[in-house]
PDB file of N, CA and C in Angstrom:
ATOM      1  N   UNK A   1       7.541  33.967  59.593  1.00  0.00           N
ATOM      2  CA  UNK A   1       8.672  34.816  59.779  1.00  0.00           C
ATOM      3  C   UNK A   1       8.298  36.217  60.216  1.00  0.00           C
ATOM      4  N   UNK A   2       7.157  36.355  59.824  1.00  0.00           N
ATOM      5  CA  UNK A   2       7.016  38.227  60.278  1.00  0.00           C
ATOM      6  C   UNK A   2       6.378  38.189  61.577  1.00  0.00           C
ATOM      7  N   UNK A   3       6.169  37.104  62.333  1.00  0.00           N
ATOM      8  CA  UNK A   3       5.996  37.457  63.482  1.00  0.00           C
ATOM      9  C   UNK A   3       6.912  37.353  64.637  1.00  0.00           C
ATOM     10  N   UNK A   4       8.330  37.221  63.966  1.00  0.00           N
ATOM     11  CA  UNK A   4       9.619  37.398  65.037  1.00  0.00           C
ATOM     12  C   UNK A   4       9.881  38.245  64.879  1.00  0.00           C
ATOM     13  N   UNK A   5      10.430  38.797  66.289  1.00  0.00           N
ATOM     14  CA  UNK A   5      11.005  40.331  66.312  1.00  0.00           C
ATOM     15  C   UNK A   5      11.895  40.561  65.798  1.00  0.00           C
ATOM     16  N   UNK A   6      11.969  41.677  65.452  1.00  0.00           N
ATOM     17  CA  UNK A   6      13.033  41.983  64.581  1.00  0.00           C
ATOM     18  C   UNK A   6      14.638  42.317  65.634  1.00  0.00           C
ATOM     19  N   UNK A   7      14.685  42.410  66.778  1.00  0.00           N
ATOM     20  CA  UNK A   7      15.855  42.573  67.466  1.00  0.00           C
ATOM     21  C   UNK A   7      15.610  42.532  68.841  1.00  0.00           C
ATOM     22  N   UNK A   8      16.689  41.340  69.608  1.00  0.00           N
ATOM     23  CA  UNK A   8      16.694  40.606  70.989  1.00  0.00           C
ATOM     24  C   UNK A   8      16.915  41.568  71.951  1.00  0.00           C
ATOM     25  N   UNK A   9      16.990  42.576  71.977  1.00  0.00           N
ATOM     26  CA  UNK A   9      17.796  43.777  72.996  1.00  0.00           C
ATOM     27  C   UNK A   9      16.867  44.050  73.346  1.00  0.00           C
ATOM     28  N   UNK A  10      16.557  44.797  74.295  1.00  0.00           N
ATOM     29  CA  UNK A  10      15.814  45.706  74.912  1.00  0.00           C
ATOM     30  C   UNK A  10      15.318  46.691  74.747  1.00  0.00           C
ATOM     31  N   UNK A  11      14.323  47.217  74.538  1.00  0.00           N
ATOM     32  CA  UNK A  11      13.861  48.728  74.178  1.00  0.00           C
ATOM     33  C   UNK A  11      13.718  49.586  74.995  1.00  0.00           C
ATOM     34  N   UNK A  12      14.618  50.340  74.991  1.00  0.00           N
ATOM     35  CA  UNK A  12      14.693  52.005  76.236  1.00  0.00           C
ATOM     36  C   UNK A  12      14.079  52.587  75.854  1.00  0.00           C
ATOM     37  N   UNK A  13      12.954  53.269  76.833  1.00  0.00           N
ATOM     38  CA  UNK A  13      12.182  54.329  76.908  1.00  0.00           C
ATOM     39  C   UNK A  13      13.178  55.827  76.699  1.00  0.00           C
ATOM     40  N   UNK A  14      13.070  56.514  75.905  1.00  0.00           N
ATOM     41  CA  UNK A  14      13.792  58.287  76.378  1.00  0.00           C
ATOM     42  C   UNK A  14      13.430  58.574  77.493  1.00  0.00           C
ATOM     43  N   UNK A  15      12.311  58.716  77.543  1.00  0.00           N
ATOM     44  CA  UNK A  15      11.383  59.746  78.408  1.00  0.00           C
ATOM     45  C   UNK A  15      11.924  59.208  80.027  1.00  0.00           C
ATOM     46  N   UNK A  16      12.172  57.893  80.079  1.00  0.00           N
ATOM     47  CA  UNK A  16      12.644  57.063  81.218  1.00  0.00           C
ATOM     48  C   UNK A  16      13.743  57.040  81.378  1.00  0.00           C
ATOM     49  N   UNK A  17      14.464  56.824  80.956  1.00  0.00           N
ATOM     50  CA  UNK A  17      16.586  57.005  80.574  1.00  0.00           C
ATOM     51  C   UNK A  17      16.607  59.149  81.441  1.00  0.00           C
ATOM     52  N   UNK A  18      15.975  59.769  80.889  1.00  0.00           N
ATOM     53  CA  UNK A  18      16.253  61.015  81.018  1.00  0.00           C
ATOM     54  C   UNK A  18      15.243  61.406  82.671  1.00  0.00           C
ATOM     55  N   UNK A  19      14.518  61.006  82.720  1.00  0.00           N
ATOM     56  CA  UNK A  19      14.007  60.548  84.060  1.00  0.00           C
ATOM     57  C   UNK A  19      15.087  60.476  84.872  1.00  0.00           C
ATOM     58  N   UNK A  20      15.478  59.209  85.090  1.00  0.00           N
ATOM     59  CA  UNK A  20      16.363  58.383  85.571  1.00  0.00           C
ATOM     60  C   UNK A  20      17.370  59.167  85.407  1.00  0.00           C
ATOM     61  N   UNK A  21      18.139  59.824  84.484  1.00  0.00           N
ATOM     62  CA  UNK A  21      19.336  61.274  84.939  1.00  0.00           C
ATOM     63  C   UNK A  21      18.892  62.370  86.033  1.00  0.00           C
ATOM     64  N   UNK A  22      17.822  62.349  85.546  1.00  0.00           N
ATOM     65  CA  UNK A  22      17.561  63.795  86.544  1.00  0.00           C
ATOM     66  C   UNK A  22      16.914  63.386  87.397  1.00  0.00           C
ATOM     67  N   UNK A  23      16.916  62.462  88.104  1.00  0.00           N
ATOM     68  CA  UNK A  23      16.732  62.051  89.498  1.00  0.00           C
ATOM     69  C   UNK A  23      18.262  61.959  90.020  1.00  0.00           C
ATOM     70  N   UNK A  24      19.226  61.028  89.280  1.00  0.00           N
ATOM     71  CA  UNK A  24      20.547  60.737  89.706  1.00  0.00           C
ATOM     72  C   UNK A  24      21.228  62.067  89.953  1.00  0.00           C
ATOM     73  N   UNK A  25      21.096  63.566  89.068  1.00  0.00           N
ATOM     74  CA  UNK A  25      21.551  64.448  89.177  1.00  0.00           C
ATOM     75  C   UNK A  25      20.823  65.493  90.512  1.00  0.00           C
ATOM     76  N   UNK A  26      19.847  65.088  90.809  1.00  0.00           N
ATOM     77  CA  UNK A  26      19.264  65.660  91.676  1.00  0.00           C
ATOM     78  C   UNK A  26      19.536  65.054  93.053  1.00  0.00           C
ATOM     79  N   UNK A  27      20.046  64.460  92.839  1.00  0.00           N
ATOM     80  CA  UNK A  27      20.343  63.222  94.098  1.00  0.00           C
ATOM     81  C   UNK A  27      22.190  64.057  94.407  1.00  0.00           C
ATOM     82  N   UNK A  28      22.767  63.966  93.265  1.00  0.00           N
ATOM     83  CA  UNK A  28      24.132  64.216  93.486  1.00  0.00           C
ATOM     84  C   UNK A  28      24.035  65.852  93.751  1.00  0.00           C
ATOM     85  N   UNK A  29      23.677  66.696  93.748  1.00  0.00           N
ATOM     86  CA  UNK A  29      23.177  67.959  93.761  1.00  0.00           C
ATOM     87  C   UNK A  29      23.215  67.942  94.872  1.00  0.00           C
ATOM     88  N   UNK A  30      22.002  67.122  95.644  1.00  0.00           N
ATOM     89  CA  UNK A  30      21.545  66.913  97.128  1.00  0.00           C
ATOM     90  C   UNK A  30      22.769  66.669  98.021  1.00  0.00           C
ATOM     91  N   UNK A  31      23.548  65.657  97.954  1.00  0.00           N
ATOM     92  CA  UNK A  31      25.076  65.090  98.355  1.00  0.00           C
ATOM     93  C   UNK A  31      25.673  65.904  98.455  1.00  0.00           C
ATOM     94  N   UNK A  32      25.675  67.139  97.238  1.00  0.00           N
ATOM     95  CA  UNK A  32      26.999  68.070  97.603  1.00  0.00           C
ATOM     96  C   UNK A  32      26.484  69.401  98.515  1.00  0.00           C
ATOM     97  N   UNK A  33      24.932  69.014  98.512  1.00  0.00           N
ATOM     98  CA  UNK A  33      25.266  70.816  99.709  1.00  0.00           C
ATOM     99  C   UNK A  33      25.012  69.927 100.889  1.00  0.00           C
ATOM    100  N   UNK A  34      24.889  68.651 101.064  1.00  0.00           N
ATOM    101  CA  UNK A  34      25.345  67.856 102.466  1.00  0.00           C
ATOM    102  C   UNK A  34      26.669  67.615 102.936  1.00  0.00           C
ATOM    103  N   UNK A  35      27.413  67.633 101.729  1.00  0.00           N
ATOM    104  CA  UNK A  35      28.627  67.796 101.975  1.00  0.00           C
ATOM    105  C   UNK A  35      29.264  68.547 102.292  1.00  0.00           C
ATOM    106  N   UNK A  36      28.861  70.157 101.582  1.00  0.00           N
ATOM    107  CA  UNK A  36      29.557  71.010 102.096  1.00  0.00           C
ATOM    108  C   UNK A  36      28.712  71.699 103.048  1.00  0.00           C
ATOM    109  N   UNK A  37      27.712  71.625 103.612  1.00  0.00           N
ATOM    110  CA  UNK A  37      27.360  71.678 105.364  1.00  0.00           C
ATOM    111  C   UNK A  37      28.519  70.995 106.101  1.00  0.00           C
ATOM    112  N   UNK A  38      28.407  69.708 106.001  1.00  0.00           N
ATOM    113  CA  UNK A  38      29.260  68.846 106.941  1.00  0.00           C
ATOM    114  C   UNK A  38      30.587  69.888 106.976  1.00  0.00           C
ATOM    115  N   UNK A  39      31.436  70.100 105.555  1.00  0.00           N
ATOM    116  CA  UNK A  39      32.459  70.697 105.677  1.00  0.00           C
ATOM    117  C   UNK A  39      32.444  72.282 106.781  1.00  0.00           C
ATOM    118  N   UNK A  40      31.439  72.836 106.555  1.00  0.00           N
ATOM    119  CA  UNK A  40      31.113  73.542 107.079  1.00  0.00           C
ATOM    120  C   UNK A  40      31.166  74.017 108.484  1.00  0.00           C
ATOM    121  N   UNK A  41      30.379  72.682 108.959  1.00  0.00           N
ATOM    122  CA  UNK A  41      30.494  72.142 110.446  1.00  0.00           C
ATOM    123  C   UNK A  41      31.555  72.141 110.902  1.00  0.00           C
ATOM    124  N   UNK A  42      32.197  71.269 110.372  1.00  0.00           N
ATOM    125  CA  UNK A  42      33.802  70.680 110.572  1.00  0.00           C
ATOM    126  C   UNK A  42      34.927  72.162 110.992  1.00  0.00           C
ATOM    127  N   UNK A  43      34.479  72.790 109.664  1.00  0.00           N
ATOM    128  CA  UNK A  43      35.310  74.350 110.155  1.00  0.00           C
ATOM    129  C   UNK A  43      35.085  75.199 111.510  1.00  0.00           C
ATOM    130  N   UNK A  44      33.815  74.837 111.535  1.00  0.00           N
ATOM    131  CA  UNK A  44      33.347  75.575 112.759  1.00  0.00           C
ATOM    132  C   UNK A  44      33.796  75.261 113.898  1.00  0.00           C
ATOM    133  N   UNK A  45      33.390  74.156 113.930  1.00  0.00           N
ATOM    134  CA  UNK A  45      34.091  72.873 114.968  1.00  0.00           C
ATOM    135  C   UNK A  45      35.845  73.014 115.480  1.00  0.00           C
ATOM    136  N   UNK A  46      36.227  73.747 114.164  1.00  0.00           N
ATOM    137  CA  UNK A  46      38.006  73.714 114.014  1.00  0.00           C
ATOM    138  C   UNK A  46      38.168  74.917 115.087  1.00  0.00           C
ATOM    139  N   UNK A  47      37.412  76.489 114.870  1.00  0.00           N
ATOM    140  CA  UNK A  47      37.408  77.325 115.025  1.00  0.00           C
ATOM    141  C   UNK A  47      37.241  77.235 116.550  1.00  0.00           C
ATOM    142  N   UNK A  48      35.744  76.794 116.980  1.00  0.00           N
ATOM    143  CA  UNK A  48      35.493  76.941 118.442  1.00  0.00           C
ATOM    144  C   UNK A  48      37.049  75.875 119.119  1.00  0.00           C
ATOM    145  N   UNK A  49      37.368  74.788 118.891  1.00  0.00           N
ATOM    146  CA  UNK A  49      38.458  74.708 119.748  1.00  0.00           C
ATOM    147  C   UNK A  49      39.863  75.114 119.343  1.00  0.00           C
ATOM    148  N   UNK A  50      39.695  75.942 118.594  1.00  0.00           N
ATOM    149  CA  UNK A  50      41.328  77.135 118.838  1.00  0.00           C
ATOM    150  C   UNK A  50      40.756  77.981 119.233  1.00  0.00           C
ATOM    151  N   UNK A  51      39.648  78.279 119.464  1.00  0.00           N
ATOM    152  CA  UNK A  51      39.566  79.906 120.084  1.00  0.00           C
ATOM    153  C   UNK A  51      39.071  79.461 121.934  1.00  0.00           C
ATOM    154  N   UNK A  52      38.898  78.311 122.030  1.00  0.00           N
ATOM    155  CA  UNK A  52      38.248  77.676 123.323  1.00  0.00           C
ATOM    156  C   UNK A  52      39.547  78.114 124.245  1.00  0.00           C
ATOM    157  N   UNK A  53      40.744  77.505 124.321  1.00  0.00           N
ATOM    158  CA  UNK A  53      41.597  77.644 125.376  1.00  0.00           C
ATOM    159  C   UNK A  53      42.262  79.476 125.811  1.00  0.00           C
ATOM    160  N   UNK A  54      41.656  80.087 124.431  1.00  0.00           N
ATOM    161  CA  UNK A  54      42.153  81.879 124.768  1.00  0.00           C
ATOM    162  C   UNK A  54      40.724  82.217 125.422  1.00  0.00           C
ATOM    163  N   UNK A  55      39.605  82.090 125.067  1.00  0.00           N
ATOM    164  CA  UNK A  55      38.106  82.184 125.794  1.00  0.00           C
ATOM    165  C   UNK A  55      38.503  81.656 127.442  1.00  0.00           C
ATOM    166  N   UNK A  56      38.870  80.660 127.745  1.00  0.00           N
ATOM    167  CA  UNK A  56      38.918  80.110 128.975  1.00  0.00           C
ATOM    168  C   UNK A  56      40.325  81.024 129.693  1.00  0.00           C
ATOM    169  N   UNK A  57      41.351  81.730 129.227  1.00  0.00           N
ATOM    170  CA  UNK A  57      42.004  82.425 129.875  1.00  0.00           C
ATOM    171  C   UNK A  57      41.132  83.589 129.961  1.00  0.00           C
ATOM    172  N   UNK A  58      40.580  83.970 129.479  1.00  0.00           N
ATOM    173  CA  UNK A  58      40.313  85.255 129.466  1.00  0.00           C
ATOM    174  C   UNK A  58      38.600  85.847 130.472  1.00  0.00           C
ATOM    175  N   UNK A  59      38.113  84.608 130.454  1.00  0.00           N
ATOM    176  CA  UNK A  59      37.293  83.853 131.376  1.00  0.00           C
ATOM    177  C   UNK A  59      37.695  83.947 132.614  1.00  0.00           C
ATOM    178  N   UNK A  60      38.822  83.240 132.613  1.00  0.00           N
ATOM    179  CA  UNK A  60      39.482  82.746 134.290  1.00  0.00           C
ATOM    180  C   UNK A  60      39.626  83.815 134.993  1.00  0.00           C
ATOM    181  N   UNK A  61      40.420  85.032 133.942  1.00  0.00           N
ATOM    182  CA  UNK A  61      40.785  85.950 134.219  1.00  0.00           C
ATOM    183  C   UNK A  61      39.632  87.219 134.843  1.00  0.00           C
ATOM    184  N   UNK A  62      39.152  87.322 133.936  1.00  0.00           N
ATOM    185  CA  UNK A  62      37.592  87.872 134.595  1.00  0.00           C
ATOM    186  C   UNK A  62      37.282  87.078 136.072  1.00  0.00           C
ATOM    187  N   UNK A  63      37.244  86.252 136.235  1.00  0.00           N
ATOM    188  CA  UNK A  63      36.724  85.755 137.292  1.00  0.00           C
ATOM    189  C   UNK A  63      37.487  85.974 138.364  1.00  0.00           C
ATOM    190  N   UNK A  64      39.053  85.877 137.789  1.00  0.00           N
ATOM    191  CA  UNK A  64      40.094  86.158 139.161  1.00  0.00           C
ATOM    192  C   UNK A  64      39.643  87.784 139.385  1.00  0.00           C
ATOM    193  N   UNK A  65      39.605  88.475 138.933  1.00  0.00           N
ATOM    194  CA  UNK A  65      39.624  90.286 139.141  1.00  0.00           C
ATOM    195  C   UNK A  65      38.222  90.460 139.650  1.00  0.00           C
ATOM    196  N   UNK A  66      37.389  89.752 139.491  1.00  0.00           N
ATOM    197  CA  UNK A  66      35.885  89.744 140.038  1.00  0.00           C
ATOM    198  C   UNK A  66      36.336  89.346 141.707  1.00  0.00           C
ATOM    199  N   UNK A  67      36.663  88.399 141.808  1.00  0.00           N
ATOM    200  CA  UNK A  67      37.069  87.827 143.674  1.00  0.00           C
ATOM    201  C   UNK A  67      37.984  88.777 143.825  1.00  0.00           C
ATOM    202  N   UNK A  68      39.035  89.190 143.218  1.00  0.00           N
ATOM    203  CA  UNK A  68      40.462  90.105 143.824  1.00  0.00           C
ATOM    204  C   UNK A  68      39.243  91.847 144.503  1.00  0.00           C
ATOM    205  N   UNK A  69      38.347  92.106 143.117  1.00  0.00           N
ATOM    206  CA  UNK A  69      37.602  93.195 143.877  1.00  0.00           C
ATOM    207  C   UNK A  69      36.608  92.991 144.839  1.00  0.00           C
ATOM    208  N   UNK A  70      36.131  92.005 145.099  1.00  0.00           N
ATOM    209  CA  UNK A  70      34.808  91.482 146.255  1.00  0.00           C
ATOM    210  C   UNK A  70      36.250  91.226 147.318  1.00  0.00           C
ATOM    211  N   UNK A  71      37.036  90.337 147.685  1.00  0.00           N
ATOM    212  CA  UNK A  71      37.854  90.718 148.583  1.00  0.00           C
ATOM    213  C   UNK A  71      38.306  92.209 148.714  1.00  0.00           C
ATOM    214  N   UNK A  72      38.999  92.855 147.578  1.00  0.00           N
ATOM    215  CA  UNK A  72      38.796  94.054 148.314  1.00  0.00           C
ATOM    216  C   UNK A  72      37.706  95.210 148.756  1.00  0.00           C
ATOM    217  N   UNK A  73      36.804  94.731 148.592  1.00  0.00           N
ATOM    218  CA  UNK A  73      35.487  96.096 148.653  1.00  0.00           C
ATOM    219  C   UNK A  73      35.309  95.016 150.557  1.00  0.00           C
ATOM    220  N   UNK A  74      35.628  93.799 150.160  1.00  0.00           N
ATOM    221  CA  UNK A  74      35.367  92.918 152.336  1.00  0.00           C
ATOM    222  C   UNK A  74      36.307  93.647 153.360  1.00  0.00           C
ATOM    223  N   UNK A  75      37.331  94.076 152.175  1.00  0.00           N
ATOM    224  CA  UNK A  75      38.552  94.378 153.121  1.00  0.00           C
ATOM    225  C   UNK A  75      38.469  95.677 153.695  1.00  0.00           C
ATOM    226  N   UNK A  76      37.787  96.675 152.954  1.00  0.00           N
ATOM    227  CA  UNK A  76      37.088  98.312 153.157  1.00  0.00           C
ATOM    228  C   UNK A  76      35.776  98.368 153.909  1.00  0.00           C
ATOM    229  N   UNK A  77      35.446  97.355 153.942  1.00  0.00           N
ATOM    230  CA  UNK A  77      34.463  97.373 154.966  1.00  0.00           C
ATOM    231  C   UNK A  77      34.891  97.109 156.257  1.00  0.00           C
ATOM    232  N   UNK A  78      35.226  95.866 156.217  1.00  0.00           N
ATOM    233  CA  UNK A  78      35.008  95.359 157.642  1.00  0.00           C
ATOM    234  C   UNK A  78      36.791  96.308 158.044  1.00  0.00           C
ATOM    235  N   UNK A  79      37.871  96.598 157.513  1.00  0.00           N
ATOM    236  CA  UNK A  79      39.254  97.271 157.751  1.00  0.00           C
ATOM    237  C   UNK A  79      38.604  98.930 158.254  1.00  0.00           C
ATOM    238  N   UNK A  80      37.735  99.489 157.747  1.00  0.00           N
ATOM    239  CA  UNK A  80      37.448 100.894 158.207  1.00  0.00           C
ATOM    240  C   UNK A  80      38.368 101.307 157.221  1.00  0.00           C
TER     241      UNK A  80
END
């Protein structure tokens, strides 16, 4: 008789159980500043195309007043 164990369950290590948290917590730690990069991104992402279509007027616009003055500086030349 005294050489049966005294109980069928399993024996957990501490040192291993608490291991095994602070890997899982280090892991979920990891997840959330990946997450909130991504979120991050995402905002940015939001930002450049609402500000994209006022950039591209304002763009265009530059570019029209750039040709409107090179036509007129052609027109002072070659007009006298």
């Amino acid at each position: 008789m005294a050489s049966e164990p005294l109980s069928t369950e399993p024996t957990f290590d501490i040192r291993e159980q608490a291991a095994r948290i602070d890997q899982a917590l280090a892991n979920a730690a990891k997840m959330r500043v990946e997450a909130e990069k991504a979120r991050e991104e995402a905002a940015k992402i939001r930002q450049e195309k609402r500000s994209a279509p006022v950039t591209l007027v304002f763009t265009g616009m530059g570019a029209a007043s750039a040709f409107i003055a090179a036509g007129v500086a052609i027109a002072k030349l070659l007009g006298g």
